[in-house]
C-alpha atoms as a PDB file:
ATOM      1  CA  UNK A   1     223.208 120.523-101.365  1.00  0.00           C
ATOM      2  CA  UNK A   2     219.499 119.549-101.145  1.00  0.00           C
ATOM      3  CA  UNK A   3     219.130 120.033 -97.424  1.00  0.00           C
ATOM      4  CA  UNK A   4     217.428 123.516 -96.957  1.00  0.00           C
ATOM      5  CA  UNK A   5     218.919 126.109 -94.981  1.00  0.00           C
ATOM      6  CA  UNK A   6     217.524 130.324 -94.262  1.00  0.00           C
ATOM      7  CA  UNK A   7     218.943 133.141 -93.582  1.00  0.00           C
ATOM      8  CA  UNK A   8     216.520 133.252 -90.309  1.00  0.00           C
ATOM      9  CA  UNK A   9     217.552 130.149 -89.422  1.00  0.00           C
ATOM     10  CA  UNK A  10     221.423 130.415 -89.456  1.00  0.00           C
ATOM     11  CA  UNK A  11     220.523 133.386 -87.440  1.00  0.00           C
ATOM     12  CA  UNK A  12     219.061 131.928 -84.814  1.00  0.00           C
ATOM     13  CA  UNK A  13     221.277 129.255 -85.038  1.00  0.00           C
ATOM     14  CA  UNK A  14     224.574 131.307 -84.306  1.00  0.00           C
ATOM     15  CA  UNK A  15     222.809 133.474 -81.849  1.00  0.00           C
ATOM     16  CA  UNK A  16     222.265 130.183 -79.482  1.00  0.00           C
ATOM     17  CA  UNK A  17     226.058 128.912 -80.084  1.00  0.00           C
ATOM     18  CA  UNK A  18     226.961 132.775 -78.741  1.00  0.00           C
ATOM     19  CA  UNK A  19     227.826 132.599 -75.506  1.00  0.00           C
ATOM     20  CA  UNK A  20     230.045 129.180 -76.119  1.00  0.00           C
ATOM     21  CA  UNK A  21     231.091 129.766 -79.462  1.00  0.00           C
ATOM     22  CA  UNK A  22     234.636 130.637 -78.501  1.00  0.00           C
ATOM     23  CA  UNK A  23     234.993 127.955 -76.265  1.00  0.00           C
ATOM     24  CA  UNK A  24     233.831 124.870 -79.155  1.00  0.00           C
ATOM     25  CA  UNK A  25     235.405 126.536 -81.724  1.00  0.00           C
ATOM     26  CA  UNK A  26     237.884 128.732 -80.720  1.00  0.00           C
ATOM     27  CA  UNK A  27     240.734 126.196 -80.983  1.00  0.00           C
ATOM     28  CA  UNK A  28     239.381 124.074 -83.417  1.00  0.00           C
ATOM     29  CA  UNK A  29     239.391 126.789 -86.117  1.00  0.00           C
ATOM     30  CA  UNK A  30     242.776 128.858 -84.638  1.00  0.00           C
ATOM     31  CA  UNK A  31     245.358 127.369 -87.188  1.00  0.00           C
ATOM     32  CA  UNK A  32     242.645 128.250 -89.769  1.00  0.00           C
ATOM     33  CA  UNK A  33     242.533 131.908 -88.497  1.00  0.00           C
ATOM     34  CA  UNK A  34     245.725 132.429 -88.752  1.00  0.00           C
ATOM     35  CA  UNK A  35     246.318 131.640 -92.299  1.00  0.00           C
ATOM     36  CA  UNK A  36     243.618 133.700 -93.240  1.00  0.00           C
ATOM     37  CA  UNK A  37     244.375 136.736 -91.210  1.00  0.00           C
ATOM     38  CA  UNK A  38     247.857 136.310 -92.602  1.00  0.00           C
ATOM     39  CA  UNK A  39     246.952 135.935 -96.185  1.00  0.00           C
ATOM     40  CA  UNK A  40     244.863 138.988 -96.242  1.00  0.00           C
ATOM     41  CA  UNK A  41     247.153 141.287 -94.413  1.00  0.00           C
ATOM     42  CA  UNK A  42     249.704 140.461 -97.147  1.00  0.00           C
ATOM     43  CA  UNK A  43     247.625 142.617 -99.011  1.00  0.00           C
ATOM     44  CA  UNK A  44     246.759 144.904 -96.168  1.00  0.00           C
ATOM     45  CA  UNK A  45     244.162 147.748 -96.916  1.00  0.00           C
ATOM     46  CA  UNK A  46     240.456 148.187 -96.480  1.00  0.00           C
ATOM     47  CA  UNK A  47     239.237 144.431 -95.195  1.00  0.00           C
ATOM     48  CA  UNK A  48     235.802 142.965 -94.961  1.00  0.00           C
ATOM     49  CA  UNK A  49     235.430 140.058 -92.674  1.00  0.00           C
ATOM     50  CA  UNK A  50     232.173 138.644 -93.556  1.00  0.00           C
ATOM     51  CA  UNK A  51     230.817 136.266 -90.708  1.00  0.00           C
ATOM     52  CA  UNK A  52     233.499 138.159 -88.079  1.00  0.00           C
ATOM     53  CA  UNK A  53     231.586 136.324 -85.468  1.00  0.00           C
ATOM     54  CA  UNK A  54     232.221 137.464 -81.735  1.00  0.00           C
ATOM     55  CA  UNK A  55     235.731 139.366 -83.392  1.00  0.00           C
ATOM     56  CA  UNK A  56     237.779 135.887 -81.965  1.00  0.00           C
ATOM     57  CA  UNK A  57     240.038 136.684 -85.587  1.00  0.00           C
ATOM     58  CA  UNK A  58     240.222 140.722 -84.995  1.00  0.00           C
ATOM     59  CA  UNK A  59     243.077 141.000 -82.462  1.00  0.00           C
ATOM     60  CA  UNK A  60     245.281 138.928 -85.103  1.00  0.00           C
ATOM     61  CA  UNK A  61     245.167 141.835 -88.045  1.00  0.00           C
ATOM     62  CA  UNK A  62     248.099 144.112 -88.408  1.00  0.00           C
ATOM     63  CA  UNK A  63     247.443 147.782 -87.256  1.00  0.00           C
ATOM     64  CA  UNK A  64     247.422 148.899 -90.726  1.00  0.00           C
ATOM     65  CA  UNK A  65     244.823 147.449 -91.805  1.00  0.00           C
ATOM     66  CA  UNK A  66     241.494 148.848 -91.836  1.00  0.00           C
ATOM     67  CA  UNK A  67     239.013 145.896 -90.491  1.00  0.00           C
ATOM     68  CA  UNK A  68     235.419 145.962 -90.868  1.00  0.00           C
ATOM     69  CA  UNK A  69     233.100 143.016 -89.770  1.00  0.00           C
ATOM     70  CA  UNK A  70     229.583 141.690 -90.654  1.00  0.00           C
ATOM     71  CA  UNK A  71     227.601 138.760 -88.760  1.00  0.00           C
ATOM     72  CA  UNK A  72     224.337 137.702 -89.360  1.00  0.00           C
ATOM     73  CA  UNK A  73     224.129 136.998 -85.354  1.00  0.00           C
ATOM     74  CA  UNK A  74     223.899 140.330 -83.268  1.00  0.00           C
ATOM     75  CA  UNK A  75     224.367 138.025 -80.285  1.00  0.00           C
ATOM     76  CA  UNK A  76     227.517 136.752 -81.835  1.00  0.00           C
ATOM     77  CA  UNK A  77     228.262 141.156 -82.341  1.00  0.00           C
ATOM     78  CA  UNK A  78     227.611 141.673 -79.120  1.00  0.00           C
ATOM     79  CA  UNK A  79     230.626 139.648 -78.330  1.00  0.00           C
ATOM     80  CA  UNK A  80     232.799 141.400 -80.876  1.00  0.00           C
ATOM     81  CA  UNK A  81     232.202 144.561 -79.899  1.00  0.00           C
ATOM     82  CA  UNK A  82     233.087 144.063 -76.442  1.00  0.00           C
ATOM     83  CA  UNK A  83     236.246 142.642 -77.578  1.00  0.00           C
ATOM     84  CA  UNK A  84     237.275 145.239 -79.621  1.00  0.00           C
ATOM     85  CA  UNK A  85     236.340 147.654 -76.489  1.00  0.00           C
ATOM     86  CA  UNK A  86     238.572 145.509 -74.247  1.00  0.00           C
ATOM     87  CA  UNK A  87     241.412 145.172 -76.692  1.00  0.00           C
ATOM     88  CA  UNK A  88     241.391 149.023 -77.715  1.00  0.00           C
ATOM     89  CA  UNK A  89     241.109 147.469 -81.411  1.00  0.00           C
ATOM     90  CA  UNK A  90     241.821 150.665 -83.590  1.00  0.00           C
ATOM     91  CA  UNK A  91     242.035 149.566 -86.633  1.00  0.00           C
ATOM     92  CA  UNK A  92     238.306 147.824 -86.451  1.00  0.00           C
ATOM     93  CA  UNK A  93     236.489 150.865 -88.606  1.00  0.00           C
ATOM     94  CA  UNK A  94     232.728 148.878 -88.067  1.00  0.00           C
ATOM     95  CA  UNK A  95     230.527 146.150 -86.795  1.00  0.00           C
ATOM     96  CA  UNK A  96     227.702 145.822 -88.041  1.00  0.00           C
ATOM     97  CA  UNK A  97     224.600 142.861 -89.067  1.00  0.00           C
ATOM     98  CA  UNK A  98     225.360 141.669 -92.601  1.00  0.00           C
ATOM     99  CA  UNK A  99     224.045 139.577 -94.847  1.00  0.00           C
ATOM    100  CA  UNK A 100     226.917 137.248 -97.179  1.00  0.00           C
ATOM    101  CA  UNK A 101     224.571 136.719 -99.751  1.00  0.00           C
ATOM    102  CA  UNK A 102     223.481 141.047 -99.766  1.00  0.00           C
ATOM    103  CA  UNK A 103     226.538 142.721 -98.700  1.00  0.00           C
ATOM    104  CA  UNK A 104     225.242 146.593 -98.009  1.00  0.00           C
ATOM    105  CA  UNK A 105     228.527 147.988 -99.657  1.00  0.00           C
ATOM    106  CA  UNK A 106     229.313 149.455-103.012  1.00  0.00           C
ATOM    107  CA  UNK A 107     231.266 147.899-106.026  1.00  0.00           C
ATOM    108  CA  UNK A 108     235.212 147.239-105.114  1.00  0.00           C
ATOM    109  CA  UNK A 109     235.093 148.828-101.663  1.00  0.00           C
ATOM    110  CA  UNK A 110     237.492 146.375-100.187  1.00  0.00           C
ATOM    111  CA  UNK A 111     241.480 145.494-100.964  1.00  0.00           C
ATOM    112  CA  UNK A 112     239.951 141.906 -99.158  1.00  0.00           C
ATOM    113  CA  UNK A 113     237.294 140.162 -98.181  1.00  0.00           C
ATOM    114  CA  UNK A 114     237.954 137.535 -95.467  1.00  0.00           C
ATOM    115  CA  UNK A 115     235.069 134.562 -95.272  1.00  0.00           C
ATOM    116  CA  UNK A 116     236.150 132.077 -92.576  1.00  0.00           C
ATOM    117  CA  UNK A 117     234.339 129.221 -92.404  1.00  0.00           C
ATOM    118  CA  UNK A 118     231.232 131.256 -93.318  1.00  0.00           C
ATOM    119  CA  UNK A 119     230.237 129.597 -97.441  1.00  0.00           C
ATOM    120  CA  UNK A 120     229.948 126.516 -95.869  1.00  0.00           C
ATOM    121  CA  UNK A 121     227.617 127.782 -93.326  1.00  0.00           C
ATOM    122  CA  UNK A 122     225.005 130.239 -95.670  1.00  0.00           C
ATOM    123  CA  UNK A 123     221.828 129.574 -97.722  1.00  0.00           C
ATOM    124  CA  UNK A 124     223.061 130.014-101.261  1.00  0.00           C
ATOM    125  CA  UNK A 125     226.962 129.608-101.323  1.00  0.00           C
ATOM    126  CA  UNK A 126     227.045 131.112-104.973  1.00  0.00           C
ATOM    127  CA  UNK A 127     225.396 134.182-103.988  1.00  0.00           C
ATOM    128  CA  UNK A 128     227.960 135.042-101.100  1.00  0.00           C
ATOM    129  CA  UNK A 129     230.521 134.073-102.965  1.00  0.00           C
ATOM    130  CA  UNK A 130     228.906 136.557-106.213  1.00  0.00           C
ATOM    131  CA  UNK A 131     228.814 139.296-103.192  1.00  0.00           C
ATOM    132  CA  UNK A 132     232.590 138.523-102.062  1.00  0.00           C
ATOM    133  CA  UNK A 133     233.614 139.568-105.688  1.00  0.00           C
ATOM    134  CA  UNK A 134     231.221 142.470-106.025  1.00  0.00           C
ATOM    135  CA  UNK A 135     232.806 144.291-102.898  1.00  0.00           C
ATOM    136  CA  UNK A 136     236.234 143.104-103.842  1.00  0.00           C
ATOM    137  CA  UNK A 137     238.217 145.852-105.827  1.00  0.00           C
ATOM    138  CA  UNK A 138     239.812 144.722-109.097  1.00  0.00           C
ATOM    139  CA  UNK A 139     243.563 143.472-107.873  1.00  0.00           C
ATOM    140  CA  UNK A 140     242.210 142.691-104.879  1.00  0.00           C
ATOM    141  CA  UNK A 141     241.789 138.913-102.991  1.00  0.00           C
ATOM    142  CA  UNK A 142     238.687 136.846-101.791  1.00  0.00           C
ATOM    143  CA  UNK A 143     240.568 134.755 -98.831  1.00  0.00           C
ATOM    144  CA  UNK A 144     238.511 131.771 -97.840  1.00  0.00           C
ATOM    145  CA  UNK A 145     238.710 129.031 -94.692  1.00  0.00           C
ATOM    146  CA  UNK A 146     236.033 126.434 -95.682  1.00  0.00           C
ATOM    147  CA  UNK A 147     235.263 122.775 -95.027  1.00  0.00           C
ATOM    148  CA  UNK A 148     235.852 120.328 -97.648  1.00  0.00           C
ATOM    149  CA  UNK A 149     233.902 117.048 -97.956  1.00  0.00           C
ATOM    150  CA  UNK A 150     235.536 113.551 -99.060  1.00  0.00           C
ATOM    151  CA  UNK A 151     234.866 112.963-102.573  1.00  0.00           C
ATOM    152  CA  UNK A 152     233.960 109.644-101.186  1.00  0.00           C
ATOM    153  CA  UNK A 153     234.305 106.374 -99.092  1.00  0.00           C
ATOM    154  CA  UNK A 154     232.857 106.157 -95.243  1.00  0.00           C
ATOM    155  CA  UNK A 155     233.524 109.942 -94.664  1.00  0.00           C
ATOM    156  CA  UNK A 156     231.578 111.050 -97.423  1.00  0.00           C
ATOM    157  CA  UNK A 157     228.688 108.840 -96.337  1.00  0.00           C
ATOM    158  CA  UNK A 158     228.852 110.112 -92.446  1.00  0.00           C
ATOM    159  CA  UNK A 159     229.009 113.431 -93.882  1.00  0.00           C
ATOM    160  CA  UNK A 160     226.037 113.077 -96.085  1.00  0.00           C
ATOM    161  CA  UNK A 161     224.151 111.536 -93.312  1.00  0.00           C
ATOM    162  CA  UNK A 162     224.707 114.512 -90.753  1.00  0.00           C
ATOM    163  CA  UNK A 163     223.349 116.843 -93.392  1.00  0.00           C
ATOM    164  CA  UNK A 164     219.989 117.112 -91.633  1.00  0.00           C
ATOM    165  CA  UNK A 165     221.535 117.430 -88.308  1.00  0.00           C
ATOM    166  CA  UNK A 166     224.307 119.617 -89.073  1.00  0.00           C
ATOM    167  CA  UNK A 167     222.392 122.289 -91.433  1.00  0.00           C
ATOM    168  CA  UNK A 168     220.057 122.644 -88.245  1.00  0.00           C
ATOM    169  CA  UNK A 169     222.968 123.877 -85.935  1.00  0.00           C
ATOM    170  CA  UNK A 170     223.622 126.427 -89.131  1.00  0.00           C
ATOM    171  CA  UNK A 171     226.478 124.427 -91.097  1.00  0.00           C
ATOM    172  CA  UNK A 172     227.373 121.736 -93.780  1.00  0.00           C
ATOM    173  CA  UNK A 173     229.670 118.813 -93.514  1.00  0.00           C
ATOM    174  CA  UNK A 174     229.027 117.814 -97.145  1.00  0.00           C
ATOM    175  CA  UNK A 175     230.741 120.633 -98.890  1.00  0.00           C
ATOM    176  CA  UNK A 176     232.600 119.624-101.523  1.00  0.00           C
ATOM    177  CA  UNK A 177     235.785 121.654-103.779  1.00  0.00           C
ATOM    178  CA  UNK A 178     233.974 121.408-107.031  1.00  0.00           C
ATOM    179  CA  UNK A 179     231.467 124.472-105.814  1.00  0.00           C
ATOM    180  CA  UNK A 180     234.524 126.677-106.013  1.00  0.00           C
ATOM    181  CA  UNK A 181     235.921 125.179-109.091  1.00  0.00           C
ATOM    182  CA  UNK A 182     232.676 125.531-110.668  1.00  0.00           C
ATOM    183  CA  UNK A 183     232.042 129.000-109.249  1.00  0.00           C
ATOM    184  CA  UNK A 184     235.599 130.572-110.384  1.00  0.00           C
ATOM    185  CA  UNK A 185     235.126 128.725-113.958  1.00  0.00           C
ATOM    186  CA  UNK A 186     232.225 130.599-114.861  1.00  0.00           C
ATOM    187  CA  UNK A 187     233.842 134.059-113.529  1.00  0.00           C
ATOM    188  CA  UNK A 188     236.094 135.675-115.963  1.00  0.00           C
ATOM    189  CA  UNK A 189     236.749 138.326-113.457  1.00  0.00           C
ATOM    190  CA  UNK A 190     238.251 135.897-110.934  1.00  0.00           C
ATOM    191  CA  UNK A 191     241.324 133.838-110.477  1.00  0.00           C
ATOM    192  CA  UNK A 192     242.262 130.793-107.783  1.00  0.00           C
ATOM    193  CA  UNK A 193     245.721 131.464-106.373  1.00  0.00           C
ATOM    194  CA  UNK A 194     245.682 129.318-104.147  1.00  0.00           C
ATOM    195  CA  UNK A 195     244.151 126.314-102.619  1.00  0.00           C
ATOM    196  CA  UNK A 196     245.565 123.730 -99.586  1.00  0.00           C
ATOM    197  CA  UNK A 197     244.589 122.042 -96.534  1.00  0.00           C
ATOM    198  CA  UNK A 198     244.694 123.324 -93.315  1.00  0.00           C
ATOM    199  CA  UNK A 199     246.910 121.229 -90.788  1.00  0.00           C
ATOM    200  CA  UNK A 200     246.768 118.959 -88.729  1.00  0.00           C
ATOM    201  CA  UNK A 201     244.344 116.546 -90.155  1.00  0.00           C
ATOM    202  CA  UNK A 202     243.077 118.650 -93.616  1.00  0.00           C
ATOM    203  CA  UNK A 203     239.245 118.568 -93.691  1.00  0.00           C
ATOM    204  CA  UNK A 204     239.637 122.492 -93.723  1.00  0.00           C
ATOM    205  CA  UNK A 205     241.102 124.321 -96.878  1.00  0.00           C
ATOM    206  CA  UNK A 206     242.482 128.054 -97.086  1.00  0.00           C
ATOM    207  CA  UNK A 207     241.193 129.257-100.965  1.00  0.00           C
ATOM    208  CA  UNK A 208     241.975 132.736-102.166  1.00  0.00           C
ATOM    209  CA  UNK A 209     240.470 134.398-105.286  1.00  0.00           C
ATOM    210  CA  UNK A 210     242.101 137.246-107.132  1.00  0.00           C
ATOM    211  CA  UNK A 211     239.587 139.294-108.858  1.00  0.00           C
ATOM    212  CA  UNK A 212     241.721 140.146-111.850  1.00  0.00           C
ATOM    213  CA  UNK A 213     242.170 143.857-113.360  1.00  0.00           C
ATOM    214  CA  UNK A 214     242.323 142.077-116.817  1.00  0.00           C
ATOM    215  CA  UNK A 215     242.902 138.863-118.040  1.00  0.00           C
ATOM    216  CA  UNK A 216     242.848 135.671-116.226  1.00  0.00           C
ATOM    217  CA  UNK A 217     245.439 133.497-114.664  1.00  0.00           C
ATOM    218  CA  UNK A 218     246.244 130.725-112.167  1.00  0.00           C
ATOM    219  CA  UNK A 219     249.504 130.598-109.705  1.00  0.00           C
ATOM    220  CA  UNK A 220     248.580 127.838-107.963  1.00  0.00           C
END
């Protein structure tokens, strides 16, 4: 984790991949949407998606649930509201610039908080992750898309090696599980539920996080 990334700079970073972002990414990341969108409507409720993007994952909520979305990128907003405007998205209560690592909400305002591909991608992972469980009310999930890097072999090495390349287009391809294992281990108020690859070919993971009411366990 030693090459350096800022806020500013993700900024700018997903305000130039905009206009195209939907068109490099959009399938690449769809299987990943869907698990997520259908892991936090299980739970339904008041739902943060932090990093909502240009609102590509917004038509895929159930009605009943109450969406609101935060992006660094108002270029990247500008795109999401204009969807939800040409969708008639009801449900979407706000868009609005957000930072993952300084969420502008109060304690347990959320029954979820949706962060797809978006640790990865941030500063300080901890500190998003620290502000996903601060919003999140107690009984309530964390659900997570994120790249996972090879513990090793000639992955791991091309992954390392992109670092500098890939942190300048505003995300990391060495990320590996143990941050999250780490994280959750020194968090009595959360639990992992759940962690597997994303199909087809794995180097994407859905996690979810319970933030417990009391006690902690695992159902993995």
């Amino acid at each position: 984790m030693a090459t350096q990334m800022n806020t500013v700079g993700v900024a700018k970073a997903y305000d130039r991949w905009a206009p195209i972002y939907d068109l490099v990414f959009g399938a690449v990341f769809r299987q990943g949407r869907s698990v997520a969108v259908e892991a936090a409507d299980r739970v339904g409720g008041r739902i943060l998606e932090v990093g909502v993007g240009t609102g590509i994952s917004l038509p895929r909520y159930r009605q009943s649930s109450r969406i609101t979305g935060v992006d660094l990128s108002d270029a990247m907003l500008d795109k999401a509201r204009a969807r939800i405007e040409r969708l008639g998205l009801t449900n979407v209560e706000a868009i609005a610039i957000g930072d993952a690592e300084r969420l502008a909400y109060p304690d347990h305002a959320f029954d979820v908080v949706v962060a797809q591909y978006v640790v990865s991608a941030v500063p300080h992972p901890l500190r998003a992750l620290d502000e996903c469980a601060r919003v999140c009310r107690p009984g309530g999930e964390i659900v997570i898309t994120t790249r996972v890097s090879a513990d090793g072999g000639m992955r791991g090495v091309i992954e390392r090696g992109l670092m500098p390349v890939t942190s300048r287009l505003g995300f990391r391809t060495e990320f590996p599980f143990s941050l999250y294992r780490d994280w959750v281990a020194g968090r009595p108020d959360i639990a992992l539920l759940e962690a597997r690859p994303i199909p087809p070919f794995g180097h994407f993971s859905l996690v979810r996080f319970g933030k417990t009411i009391g006690g902690k366990g695992q159902d993995q």
